[in-house]
C-alpha atoms as a PDB file:
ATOM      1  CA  UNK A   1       0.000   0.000   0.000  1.00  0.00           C
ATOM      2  CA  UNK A   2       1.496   3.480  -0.905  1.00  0.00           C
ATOM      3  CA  UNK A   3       2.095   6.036   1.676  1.00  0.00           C
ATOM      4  CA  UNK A   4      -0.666   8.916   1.275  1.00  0.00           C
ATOM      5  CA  UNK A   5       1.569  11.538   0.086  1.00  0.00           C
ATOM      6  CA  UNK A   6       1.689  14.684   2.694  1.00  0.00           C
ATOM      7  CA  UNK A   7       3.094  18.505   2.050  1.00  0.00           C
ATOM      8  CA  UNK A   8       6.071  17.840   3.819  1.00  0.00           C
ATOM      9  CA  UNK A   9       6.679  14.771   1.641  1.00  0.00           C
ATOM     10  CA  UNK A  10       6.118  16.330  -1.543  1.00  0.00           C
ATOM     11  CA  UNK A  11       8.633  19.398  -0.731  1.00  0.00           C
ATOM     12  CA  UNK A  12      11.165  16.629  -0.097  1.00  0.00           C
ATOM     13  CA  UNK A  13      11.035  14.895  -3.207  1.00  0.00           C
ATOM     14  CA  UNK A  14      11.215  17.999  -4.784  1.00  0.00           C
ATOM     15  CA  UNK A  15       8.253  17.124  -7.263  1.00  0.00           C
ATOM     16  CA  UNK A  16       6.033  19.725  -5.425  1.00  0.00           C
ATOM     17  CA  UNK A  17       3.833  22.387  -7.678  1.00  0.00           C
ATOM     18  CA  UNK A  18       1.845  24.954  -6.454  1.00  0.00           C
ATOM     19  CA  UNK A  19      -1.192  22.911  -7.757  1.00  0.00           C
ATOM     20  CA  UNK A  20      -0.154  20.070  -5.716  1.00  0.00           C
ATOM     21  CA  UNK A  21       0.500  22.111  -2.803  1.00  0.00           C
ATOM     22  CA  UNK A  22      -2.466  23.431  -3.263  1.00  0.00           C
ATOM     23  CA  UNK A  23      -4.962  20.426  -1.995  1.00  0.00           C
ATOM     24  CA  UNK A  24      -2.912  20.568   1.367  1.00  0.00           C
ATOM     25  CA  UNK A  25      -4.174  22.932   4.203  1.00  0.00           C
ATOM     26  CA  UNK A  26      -1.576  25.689   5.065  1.00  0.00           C
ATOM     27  CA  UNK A  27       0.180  24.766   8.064  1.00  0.00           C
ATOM     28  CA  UNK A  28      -0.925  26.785  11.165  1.00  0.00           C
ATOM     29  CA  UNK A  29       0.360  30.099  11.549  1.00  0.00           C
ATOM     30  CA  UNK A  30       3.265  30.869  13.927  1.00  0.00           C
ATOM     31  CA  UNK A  31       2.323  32.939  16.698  1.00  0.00           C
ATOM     32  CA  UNK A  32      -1.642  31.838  17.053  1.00  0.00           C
ATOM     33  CA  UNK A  33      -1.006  30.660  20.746  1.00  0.00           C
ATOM     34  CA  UNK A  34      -0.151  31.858  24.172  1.00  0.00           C
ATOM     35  CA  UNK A  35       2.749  33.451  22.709  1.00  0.00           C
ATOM     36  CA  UNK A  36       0.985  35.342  20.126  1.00  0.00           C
ATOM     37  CA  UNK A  37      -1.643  36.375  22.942  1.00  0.00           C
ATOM     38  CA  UNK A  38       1.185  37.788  25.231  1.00  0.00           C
ATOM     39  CA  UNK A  39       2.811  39.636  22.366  1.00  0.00           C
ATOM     40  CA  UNK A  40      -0.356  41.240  21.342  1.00  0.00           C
ATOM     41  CA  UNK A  41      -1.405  41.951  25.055  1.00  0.00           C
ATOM     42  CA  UNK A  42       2.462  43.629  25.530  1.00  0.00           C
ATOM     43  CA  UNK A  43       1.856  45.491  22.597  1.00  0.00           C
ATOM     44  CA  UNK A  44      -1.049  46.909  24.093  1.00  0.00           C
ATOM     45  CA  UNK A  45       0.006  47.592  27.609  1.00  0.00           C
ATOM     46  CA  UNK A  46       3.636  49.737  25.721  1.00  0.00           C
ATOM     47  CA  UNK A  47       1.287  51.742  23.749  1.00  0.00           C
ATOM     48  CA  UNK A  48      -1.273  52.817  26.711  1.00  0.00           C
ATOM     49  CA  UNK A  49       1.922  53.475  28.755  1.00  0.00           C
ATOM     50  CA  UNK A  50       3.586  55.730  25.509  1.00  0.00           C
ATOM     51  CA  UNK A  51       0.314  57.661  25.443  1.00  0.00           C
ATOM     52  CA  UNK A  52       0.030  58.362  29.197  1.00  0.00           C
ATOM     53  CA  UNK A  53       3.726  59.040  29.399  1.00  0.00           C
ATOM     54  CA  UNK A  54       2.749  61.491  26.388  1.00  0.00           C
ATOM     55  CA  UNK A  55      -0.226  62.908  28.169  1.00  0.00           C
ATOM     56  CA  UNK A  56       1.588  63.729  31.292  1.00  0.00           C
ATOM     57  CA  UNK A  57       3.988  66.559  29.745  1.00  0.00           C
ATOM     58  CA  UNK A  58       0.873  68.078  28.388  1.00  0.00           C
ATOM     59  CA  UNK A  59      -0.912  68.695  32.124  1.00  0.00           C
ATOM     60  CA  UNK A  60       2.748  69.298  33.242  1.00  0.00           C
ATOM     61  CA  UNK A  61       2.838  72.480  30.274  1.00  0.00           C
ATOM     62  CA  UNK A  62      -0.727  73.701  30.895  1.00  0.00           C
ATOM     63  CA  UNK A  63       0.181  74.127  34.753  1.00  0.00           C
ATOM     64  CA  UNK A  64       3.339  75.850  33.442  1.00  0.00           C
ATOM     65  CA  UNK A  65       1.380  78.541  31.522  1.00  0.00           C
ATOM     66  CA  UNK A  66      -0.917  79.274  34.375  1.00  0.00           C
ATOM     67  CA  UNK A  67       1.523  81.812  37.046  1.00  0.00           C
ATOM     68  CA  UNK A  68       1.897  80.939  40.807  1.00  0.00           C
ATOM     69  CA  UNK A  69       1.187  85.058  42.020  1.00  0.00           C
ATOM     70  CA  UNK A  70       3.005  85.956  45.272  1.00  0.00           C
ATOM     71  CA  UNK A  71       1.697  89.314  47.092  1.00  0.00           C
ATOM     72  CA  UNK A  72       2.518  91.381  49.721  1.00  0.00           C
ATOM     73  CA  UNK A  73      -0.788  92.325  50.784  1.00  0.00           C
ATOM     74  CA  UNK A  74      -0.138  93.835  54.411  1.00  0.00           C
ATOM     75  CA  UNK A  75       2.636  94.888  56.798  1.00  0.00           C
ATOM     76  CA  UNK A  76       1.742  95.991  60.486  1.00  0.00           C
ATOM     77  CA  UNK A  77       3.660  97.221  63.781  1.00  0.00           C
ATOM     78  CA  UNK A  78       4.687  94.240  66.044  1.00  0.00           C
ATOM     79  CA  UNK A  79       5.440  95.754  69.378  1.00  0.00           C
ATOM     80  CA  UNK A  80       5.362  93.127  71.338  1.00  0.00           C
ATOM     81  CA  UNK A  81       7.769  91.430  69.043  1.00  0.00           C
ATOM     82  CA  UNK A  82      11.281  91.194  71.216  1.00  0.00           C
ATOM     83  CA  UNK A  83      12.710  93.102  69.734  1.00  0.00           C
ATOM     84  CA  UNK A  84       9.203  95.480  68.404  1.00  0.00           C
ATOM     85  CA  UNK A  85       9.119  94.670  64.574  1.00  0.00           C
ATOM     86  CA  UNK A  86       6.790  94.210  61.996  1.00  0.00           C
ATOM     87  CA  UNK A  87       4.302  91.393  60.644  1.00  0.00           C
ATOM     88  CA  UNK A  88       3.981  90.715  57.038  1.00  0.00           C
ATOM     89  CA  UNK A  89       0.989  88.787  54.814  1.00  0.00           C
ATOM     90  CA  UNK A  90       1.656  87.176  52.168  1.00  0.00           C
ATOM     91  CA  UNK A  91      -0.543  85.821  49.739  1.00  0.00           C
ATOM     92  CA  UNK A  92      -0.251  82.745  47.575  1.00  0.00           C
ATOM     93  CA  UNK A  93      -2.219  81.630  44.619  1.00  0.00           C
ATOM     94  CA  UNK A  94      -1.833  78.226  42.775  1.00  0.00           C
ATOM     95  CA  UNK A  95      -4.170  78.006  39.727  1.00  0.00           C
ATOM     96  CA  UNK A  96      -2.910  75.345  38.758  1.00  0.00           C
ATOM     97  CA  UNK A  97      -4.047  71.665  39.143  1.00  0.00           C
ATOM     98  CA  UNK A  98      -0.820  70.410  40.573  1.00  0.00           C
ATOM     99  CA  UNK A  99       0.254  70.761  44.421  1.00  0.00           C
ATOM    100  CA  UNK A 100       3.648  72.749  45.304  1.00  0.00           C
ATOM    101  CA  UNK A 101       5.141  70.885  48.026  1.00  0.00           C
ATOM    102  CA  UNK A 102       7.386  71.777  49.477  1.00  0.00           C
ATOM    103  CA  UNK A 103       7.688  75.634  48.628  1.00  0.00           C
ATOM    104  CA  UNK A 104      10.287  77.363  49.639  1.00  0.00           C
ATOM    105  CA  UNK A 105      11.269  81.007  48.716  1.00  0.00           C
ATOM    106  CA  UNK A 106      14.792  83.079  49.622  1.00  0.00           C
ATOM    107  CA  UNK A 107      13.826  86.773  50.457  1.00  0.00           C
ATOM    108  CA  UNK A 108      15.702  90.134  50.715  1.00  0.00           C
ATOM    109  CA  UNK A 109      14.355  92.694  52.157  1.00  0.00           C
ATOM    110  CA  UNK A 110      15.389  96.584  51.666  1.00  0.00           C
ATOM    111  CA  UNK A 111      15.512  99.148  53.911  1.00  0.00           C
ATOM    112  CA  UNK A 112      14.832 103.063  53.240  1.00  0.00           C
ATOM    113  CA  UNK A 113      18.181 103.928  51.805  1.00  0.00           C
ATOM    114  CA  UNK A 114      17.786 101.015  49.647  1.00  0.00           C
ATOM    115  CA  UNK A 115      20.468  98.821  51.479  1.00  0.00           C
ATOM    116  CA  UNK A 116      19.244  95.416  51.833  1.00  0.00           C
ATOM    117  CA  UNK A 117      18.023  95.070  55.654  1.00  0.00           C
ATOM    118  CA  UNK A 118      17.468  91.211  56.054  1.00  0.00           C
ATOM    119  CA  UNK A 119      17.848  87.944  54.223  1.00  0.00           C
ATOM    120  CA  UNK A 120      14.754  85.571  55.078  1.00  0.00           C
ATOM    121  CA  UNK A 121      14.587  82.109  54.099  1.00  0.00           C
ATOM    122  CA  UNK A 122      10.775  81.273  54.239  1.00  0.00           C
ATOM    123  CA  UNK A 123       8.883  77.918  54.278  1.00  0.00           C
ATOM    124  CA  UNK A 124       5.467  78.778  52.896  1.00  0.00           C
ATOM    125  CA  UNK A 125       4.833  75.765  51.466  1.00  0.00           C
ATOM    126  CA  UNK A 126       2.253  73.341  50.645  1.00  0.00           C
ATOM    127  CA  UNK A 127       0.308  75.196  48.290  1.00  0.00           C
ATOM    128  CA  UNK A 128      -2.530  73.242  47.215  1.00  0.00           C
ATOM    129  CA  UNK A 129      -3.502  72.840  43.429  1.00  0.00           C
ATOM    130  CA  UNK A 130      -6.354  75.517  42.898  1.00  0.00           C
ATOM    131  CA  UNK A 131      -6.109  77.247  45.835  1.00  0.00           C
ATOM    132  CA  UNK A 132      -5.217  80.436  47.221  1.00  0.00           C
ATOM    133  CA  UNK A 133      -3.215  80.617  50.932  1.00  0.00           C
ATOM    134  CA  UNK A 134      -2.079  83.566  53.600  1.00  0.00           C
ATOM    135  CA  UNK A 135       0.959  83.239  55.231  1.00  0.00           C
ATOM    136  CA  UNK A 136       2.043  85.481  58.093  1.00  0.00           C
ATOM    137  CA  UNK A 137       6.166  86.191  59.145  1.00  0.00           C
ATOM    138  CA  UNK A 138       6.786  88.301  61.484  1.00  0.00           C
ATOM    139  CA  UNK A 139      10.059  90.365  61.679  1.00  0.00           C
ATOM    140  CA  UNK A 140      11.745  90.848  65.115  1.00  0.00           C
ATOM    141  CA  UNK A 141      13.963  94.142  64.903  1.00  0.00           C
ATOM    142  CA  UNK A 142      12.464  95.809  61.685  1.00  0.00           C
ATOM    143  CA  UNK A 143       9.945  98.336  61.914  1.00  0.00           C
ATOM    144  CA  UNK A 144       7.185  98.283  58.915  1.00  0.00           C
ATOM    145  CA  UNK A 145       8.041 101.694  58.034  1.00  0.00           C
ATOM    146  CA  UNK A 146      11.579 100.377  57.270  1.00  0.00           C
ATOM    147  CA  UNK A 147      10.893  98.358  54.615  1.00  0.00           C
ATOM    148  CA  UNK A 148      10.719  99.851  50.980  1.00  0.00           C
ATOM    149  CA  UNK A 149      11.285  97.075  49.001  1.00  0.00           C
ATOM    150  CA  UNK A 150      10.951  92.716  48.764  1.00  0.00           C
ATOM    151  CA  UNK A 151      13.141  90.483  46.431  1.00  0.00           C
ATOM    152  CA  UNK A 152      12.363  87.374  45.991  1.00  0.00           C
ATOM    153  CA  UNK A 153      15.981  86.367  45.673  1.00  0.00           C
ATOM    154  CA  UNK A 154      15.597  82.605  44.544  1.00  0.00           C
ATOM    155  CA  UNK A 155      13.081  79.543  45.195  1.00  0.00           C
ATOM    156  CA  UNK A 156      15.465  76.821  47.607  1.00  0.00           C
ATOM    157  CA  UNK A 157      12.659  74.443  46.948  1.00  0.00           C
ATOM    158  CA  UNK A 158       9.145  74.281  44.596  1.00  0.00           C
ATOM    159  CA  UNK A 159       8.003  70.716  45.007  1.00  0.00           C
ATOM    160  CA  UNK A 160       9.664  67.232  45.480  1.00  0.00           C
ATOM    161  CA  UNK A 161      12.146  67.532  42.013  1.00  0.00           C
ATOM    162  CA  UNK A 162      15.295  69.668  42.538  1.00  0.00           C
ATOM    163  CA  UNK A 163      14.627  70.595  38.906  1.00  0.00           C
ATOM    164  CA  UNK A 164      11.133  72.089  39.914  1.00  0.00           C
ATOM    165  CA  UNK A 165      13.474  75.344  41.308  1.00  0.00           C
ATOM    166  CA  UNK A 166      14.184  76.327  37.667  1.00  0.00           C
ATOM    167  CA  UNK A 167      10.919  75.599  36.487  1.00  0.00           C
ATOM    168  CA  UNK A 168       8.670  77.411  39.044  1.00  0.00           C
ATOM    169  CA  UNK A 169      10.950  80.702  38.973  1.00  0.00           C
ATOM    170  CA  UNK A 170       9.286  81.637  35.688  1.00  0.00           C
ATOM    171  CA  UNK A 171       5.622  80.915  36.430  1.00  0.00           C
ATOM    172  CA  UNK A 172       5.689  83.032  39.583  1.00  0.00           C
ATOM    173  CA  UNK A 173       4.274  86.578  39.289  1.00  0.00           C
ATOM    174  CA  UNK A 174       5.430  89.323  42.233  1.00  0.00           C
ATOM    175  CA  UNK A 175       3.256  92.445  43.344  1.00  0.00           C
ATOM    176  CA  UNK A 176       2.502  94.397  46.542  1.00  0.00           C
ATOM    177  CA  UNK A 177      -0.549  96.239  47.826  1.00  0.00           C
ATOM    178  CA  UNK A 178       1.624  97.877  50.375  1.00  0.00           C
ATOM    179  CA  UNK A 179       1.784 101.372  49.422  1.00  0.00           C
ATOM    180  CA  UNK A 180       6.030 102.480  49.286  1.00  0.00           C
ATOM    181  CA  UNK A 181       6.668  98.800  49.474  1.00  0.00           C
ATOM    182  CA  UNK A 182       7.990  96.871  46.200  1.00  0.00           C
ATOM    183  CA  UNK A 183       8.038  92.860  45.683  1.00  0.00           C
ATOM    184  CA  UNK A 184      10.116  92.082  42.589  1.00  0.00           C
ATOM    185  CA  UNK A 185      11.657  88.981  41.676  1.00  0.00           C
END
């Protein structure tokens, strides 16, 4: 009895045509199992991960066109301040929707003849996404009416990354409401 002939067999003897070929069933696909399932499902997993990683930067930018405003709203007489000085408010607006924590801002202050008076290093920090803050410093030894001018001088921290420094300093806007009292940066 002759062997049935098989696809296999036929490409050995080397008498195979693609008409004889043809009454054979393709052989199965490689790739149609578990493998092929895990590669498809990695695939998928690489690409949501690309497009998050790519979405991130974008809220990161937004945030960075919206400003983080610093004011001097208010200085008042401290007497009772060893030695009598004043207290300063300071308010703090985050519009954006990502926390600043820690925040930390390096302050010079000026005094009448427009030497600088005192260097302040000032943990205001967290500032809440969306939110607007007071903070209140007094100053020991400086009368209100001494003070002419603020500077904020550098950030020493604006949240977690040390890279954050460089990237806050532009999005933060200065001003005072305190009348004979500047606050540059």
């Amino acid at each position: 009895m002759p062997q049935p002939q098989t696809r296999n067999s036929l490409l050995r003897s080397g008498r195979a045509t693609a008409k004889s070929l043809s009454a054979f069933p393709a052989a199965p696909r490689r790739g149609s199992g578990v493998r092929a399932v895990a590669s498809r499902l990695l695939t998928a997993v690489l690409s949501l991960t690309a497009a998050t990683a790519l979405a991130l930067p974008a809220a990161a930018q937004q945030d960075a066109a919206k400003p983080i405003t610093l004011e001097l709203n208010r200085l008042e007489p401290k007497p009772d301040l060893q030695p009598p000085g004043c207290r300063a408010w300071l308010l703090m607006r985050n519009p954006g929707d990502t926390a600043i924590d820690p925040l930390r801002l390096d302050l010079i202050l000026f005094g009448k003849d427009g030497v600088i008076a005192r260097r302040l290093a000032l943990d205001v920090g967290p500032l809440p996404a969306s939110k607007t803050l007071a903070r209140i410093f007094d100053l020991s030894g400086l009368p209100c009416e001494g003070i002419t001018g603020v500077l904020l001088n550098d950030l020493l921290a604006c949240g977690p990354e040390p890279e954050g420094r460089s990237a806050c300093l532009p999005r933060i806007a200065t001003s005072s409401r305190v009348q004979g009292v500047s606050f540059d940066k």
